[in-house]
Protein backbone atom coordinates (compact mmCIF):
# COMPACT_ATOMS: atom_id res chain seq x y z
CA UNK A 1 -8.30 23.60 -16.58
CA UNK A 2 -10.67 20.44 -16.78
CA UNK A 3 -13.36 20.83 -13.92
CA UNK A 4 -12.48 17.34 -12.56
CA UNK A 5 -8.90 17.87 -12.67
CA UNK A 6 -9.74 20.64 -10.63
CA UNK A 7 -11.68 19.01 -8.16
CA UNK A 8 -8.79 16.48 -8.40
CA UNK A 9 -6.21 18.82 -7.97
CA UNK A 10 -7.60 20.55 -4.36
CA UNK A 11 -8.52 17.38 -2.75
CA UNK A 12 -4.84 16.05 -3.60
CA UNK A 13 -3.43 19.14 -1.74
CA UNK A 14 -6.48 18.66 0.73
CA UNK A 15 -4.80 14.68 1.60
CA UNK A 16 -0.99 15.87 1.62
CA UNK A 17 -1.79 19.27 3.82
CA UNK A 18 -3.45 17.16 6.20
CA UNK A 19 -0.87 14.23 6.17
CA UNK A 20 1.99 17.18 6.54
CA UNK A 21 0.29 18.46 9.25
CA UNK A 22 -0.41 15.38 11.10
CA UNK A 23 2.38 13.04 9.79
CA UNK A 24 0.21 10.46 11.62
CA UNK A 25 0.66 7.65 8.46
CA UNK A 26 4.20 8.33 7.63
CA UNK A 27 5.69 8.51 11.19
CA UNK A 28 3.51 5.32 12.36
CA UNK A 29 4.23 3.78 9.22
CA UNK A 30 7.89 4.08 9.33
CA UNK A 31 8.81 2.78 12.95
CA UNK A 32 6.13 0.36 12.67
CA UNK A 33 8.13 -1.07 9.55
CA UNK A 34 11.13 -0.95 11.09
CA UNK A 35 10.34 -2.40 14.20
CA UNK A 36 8.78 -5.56 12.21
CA UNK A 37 11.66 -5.86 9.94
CA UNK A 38 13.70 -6.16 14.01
CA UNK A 39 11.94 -8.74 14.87
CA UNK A 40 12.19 -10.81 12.05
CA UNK A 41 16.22 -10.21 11.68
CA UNK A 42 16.27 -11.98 15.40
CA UNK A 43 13.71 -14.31 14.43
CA UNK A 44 14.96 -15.90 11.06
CA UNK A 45 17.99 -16.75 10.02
CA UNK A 46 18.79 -16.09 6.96
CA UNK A 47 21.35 -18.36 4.80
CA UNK A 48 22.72 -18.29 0.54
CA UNK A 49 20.27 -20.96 0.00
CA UNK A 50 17.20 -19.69 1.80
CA UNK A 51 17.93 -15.84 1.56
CA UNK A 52 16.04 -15.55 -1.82
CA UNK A 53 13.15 -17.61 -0.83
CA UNK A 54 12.29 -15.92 2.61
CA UNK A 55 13.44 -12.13 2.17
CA UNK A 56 10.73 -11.00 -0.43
CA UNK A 57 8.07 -12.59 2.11
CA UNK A 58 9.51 -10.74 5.08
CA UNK A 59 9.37 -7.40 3.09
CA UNK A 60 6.12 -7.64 2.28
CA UNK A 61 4.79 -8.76 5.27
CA UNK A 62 6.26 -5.49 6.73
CA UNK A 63 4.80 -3.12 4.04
CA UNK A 64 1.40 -4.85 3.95
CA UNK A 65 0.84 -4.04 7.73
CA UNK A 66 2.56 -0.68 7.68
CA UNK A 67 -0.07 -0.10 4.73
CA UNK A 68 -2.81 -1.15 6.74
CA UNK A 69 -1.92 1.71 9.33
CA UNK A 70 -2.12 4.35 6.86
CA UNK A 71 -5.41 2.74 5.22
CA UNK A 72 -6.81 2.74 8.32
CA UNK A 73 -6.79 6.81 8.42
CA UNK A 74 -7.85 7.23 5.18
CA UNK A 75 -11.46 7.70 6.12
CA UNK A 76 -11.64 7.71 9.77
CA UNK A 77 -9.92 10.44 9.86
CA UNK A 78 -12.84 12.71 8.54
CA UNK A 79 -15.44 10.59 9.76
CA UNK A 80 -14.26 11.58 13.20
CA UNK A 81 -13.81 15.21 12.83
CA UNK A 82 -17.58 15.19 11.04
CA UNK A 83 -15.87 16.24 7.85
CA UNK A 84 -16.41 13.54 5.38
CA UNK A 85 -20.05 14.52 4.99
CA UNK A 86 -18.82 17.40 3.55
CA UNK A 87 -16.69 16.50 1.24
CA UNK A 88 -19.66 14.19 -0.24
CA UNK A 89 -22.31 17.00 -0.27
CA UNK A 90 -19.35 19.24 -2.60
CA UNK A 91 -20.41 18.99 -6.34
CA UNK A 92 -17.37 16.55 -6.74
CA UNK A 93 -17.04 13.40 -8.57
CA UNK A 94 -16.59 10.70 -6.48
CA UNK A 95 -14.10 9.34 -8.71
CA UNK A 96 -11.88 12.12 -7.94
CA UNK A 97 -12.03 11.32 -4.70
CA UNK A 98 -11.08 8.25 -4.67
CA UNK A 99 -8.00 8.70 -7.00
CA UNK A 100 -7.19 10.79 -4.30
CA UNK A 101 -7.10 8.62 -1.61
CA UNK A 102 -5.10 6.31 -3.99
CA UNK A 103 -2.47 8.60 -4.84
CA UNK A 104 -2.52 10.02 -0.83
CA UNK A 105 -1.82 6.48 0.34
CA UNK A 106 0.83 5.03 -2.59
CA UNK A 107 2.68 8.04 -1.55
CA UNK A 108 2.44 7.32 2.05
CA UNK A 109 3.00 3.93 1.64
CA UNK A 110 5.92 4.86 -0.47
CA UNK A 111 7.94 7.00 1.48
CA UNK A 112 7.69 4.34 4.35
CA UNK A 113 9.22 1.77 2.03
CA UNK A 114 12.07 4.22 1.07
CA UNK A 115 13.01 3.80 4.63
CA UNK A 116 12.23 0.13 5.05
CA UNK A 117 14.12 -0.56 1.84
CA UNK A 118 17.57 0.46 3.23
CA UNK A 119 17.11 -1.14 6.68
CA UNK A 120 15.96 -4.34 4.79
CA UNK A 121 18.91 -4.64 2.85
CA UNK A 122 21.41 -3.75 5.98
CA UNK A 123 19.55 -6.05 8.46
CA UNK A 124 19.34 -9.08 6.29
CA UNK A 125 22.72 -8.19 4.37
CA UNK A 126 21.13 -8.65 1.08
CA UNK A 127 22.13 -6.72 -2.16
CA UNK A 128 19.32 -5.74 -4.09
CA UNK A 129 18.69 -4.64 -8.26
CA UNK A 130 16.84 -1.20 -7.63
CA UNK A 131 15.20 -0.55 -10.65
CA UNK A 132 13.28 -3.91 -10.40
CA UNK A 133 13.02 -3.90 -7.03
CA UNK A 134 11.54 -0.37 -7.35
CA UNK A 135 9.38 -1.49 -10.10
CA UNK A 136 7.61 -4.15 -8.19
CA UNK A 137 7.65 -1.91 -4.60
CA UNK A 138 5.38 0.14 -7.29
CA UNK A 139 3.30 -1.73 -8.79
CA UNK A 140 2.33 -3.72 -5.41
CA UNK A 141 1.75 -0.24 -3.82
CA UNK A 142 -1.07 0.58 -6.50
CA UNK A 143 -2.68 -2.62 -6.34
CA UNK A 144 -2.68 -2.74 -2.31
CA UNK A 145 -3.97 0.64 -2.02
CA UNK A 146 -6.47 0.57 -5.15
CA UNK A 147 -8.11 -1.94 -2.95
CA UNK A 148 -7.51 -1.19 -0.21
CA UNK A 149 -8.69 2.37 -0.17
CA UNK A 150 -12.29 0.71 -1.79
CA UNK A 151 -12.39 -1.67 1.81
CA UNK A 152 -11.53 1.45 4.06
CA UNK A 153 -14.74 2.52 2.68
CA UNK A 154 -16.86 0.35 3.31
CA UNK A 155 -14.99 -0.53 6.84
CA UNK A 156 -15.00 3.77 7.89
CA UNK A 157 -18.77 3.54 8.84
CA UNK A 158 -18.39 0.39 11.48
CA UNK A 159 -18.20 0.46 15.14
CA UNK A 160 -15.19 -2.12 15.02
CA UNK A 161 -13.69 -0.59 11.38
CA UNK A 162 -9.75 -1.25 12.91
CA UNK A 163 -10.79 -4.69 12.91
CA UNK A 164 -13.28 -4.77 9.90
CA UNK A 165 -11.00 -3.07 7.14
CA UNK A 166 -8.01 -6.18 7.60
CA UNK A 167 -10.56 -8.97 7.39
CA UNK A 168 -11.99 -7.51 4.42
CA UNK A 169 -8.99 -6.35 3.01
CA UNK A 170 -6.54 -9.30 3.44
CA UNK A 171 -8.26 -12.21 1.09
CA UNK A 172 -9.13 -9.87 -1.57
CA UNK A 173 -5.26 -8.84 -1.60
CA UNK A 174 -3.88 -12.25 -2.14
CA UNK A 175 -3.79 -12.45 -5.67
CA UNK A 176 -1.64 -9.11 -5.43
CA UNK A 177 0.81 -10.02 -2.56
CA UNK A 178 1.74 -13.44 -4.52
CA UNK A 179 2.71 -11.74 -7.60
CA UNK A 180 4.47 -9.23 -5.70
CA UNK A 181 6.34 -10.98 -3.31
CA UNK A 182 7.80 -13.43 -6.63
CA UNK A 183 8.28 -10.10 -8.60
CA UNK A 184 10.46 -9.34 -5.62
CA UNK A 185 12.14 -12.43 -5.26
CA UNK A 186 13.73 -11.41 -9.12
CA UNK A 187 15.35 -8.28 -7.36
CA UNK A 188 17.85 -9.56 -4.90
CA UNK A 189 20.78 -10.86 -5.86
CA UNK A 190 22.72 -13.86 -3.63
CA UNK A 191 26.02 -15.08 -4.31
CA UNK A 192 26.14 -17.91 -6.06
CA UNK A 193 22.57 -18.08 -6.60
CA UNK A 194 20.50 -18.69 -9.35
CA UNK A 195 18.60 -15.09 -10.75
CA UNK A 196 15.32 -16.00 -10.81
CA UNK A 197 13.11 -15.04 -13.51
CA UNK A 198 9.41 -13.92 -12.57
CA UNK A 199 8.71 -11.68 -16.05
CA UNK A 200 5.04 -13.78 -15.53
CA UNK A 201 4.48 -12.49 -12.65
CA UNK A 202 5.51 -8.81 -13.38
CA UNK A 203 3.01 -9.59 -16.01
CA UNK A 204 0.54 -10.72 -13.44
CA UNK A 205 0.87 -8.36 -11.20
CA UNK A 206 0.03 -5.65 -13.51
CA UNK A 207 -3.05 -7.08 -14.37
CA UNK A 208 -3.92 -7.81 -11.15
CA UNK A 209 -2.98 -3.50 -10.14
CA UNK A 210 -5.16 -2.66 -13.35
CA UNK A 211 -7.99 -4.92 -12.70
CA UNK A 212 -8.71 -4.05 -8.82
CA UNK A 213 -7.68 -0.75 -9.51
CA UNK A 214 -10.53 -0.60 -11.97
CA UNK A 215 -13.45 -2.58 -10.40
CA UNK A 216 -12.70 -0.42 -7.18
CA UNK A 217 -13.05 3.18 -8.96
CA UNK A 218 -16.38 2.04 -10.21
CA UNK A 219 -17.60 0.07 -7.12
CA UNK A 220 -16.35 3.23 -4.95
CA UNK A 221 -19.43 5.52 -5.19
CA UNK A 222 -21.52 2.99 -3.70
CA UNK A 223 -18.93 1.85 -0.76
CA UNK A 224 -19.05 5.34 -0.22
CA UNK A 225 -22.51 6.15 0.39
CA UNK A 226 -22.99 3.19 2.70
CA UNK A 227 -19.95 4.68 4.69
């Protein structure tokens, strides 16, 4: 096997061990989500009219801040148990490690919103097309955590880094929430409404994912060392 898929393949295992261990980003993720999406079921009222407009904002909202729990770990985690320092001394590209903080969060991230997803849907009594709705619950994941795993970075060395890695992390993810929440808006189906076609910002969205996924892999080896 490749040397860097390798290296790519044991610090994968390293991030999932140590999440099924722990559980700490799932578990928090998951009741934190759920919680949110509570609140706003008491706090809005959702009609036909306004159902289509609101409900992709409200999910978002929900999985944006659940991610932000799970990015939050990402590095502290080893920065606190003194461990990170060697993982960065290991003859490791530090590419690899960052694709596998990528892939450990999307898949975090993920498996809270396949239990948001259903509790959405009930709470708001919405009916949803999956494979879209999937589609764009993917693509938003990559493009939050590419990102977002570049600003937990640079935020894991601060005193204040819970506090640090959202104000960093929220303006350079607008671009990607936009396009995400309208890619989502295509998904859910009212009665009587008109479906609303967002293939532009599917498009967008994409580009967005591919762009910060990019300038963050190369832009990672030096967040890194300052951490």
């Amino acid at each position: 096997m490749n040397p860097y898929l390798r290296h790519l393949r044991a610090l994968l295992w390293k991030e999932f061990l140590v999440e099924a261990r722990s559980r700490e980003s799932v578990m928090a993720g998951a009741v934190f989500a759920l919680l949110v999406l509570v609140v706003f079921n008491f706090a809005l009222d959702l009609h036909t009219d306004n159902a289509a407009a609101v409900a992709p904002g409200v999910l978002w909202v929900t999985v944006t801040f659940a991610g932000v729990l799970s990015l939050g770990r990402a590095f502290a985690r080893e920065r606190d148990r003194k461990t990170l320092d060697g993982v960065l001394l290991a003859p490791v590209d530090r590419s690899a490690l960052y694709l596998a903080k990528v892939t450990a969060t999307v898949a975090a991230m993920f498996a809270v919103e396949v239990v948001a997803l259903p509790a959405f849907v009930a709470l708001f009594g919405l009916s949803v097309d999956l494979p879209r709705i999937t589609l764009a619950l993917l693509l938003g994941t990559i493009g939050f955590a590419g990102v977002g795993t570049l600003c937990a970075a640079m935020a894991a060395h601060a005193r204040a880094r819970e506090v640090m890695l959202p104000l960093i992390l929220f303006p350079l993810q607008v671009p990607v929430v936009l396009a995400t929440v309208k890619s989502t808006a295509a998904a859910i189906r009212v009665p009587g409404a008109e479906v609303v076609e967002t293939s532009n910002w599917t498009g967008l969205l994409i580009a967005f994912s591919v762009l910060f996924l990019g300038l963050s892999l190369v832009l990672f080896d030096h967040a890194i060392e300052e951490a």
